[in-house]
Protein backbone atom coordinates (compact mmCIF):
# COMPACT_ATOMS: atom_id res chain seq x y z
CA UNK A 1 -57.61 -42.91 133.71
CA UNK A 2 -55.95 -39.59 134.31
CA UNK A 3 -58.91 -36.49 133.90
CA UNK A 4 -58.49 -33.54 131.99
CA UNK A 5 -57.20 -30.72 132.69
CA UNK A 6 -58.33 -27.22 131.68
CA UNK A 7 -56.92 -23.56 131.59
CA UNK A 8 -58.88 -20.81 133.42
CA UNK A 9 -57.60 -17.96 134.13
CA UNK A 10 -58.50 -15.79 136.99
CA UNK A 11 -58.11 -12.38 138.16
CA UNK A 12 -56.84 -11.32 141.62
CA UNK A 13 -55.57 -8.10 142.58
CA UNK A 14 -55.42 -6.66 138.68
CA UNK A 15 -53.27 -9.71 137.50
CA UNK A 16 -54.07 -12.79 135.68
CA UNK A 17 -52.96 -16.04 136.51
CA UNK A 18 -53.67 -19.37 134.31
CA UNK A 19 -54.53 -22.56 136.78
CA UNK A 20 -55.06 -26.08 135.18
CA UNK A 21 -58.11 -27.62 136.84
CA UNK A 22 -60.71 -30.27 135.99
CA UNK A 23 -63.87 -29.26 134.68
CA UNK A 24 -65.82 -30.02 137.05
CA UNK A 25 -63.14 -27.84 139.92
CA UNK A 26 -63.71 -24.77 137.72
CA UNK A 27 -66.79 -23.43 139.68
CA UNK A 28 -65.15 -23.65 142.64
CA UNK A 29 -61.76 -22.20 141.46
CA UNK A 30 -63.44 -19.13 140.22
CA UNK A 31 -64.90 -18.85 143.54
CA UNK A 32 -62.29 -19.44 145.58
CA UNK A 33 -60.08 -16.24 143.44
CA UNK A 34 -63.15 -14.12 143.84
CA UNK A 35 -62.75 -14.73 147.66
CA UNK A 36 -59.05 -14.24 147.70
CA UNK A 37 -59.44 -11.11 145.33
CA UNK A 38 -61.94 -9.22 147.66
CA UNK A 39 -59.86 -10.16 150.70
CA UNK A 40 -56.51 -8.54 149.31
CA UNK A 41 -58.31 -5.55 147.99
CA UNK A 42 -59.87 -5.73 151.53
CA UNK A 43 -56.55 -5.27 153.19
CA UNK A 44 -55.28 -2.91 150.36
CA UNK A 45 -57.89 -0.63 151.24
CA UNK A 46 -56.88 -0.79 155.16
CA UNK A 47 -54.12 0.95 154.30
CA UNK A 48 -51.91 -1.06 157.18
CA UNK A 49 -50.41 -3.69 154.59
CA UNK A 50 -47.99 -2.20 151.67
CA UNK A 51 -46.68 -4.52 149.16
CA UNK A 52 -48.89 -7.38 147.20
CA UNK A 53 -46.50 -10.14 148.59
CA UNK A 54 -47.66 -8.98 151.86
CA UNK A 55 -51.44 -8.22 151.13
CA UNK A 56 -51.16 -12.07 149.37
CA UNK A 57 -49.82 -13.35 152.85
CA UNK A 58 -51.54 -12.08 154.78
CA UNK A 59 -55.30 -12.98 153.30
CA UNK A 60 -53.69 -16.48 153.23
CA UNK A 61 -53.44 -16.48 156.68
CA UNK A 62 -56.43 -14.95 157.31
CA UNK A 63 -58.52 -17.48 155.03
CA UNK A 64 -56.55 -19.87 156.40
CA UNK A 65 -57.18 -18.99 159.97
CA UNK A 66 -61.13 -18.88 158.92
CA UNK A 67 -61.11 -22.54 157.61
CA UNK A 68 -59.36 -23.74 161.25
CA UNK A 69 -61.83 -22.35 163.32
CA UNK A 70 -64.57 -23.73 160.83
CA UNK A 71 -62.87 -27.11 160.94
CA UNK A 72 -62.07 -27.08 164.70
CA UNK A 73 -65.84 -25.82 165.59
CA UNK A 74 -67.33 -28.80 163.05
CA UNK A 75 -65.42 -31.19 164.96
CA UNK A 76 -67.80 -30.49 168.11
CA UNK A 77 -69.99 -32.85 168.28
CA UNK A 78 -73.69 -31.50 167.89
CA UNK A 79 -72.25 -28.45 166.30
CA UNK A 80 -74.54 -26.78 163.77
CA UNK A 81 -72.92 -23.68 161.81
CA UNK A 82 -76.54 -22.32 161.09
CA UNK A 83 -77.03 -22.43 164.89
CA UNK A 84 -73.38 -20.83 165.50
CA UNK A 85 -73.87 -18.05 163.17
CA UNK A 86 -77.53 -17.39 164.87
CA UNK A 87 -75.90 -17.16 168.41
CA UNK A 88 -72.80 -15.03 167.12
CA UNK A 89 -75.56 -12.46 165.86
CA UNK A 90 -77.65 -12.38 168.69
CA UNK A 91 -74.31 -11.79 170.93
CA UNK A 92 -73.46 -8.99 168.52
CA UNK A 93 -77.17 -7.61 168.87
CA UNK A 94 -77.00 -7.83 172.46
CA UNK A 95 -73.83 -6.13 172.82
CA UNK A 96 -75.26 -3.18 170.52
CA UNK A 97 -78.46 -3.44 172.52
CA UNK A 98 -76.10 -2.81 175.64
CA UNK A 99 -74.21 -0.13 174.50
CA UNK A 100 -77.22 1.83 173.22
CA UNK A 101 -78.77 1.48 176.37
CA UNK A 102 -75.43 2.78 178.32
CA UNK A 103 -75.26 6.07 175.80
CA UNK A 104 -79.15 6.30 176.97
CA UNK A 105 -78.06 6.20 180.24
CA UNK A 106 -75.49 8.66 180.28
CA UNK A 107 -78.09 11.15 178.28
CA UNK A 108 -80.64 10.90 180.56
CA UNK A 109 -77.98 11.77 183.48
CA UNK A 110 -76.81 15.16 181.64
């Protein structure tokens, strides 16, 4: 038995597009526009990337490039995003940490 379908439509960069989904896909459709939406307005913004074709490609392939390294770091065994995102933090802290400490440095030496 085939499921129904349903119009939504969703908003991405100021223009509407209708999508057929099934009900229960809707959640997740809005979501995933909202995502795509804030990512092209994200590059928009930057000011680097003229043109919506190209601001549209362009969040494609970075979403895209996202959901690889998401799918390539799942596929180590014993990997644990929760753990992954801790460590990526505390390497960003640390680096900050660092660099504070150097500019501290370099005062104290004046």
């Amino acid at each position: 038995m085939k499921q129904e379908q349903v119009p939504v439509t969703v908003r991405i960069l100021d223009k509407e597009y209708r999508v057929a989904c099934s009900p229960q896909e809707e959640e997740g459709l809005l979501e995933s526009a909202r995502l795509v939406d804030r990512r092209m307005r994200e590059m928009r913004q930057s000011g680097r990337i003229v043109g919506p074709d190209r601001i549209a490609v362009m969040a494609a392939l970075n979403i895209a490039h996202e959901l690889i390294q998401f799918r390539q770091h799942q596929a180590v065994p014993g990997a644990n995003a929760d753990t992954s995102r801790l460590q990526i933090m505390q390497q960003r802290l640390a680096g900050t940490l660092d660099t504070q400490r150097g500019l501290d440095l370099e005062s104290e030496s004046v």
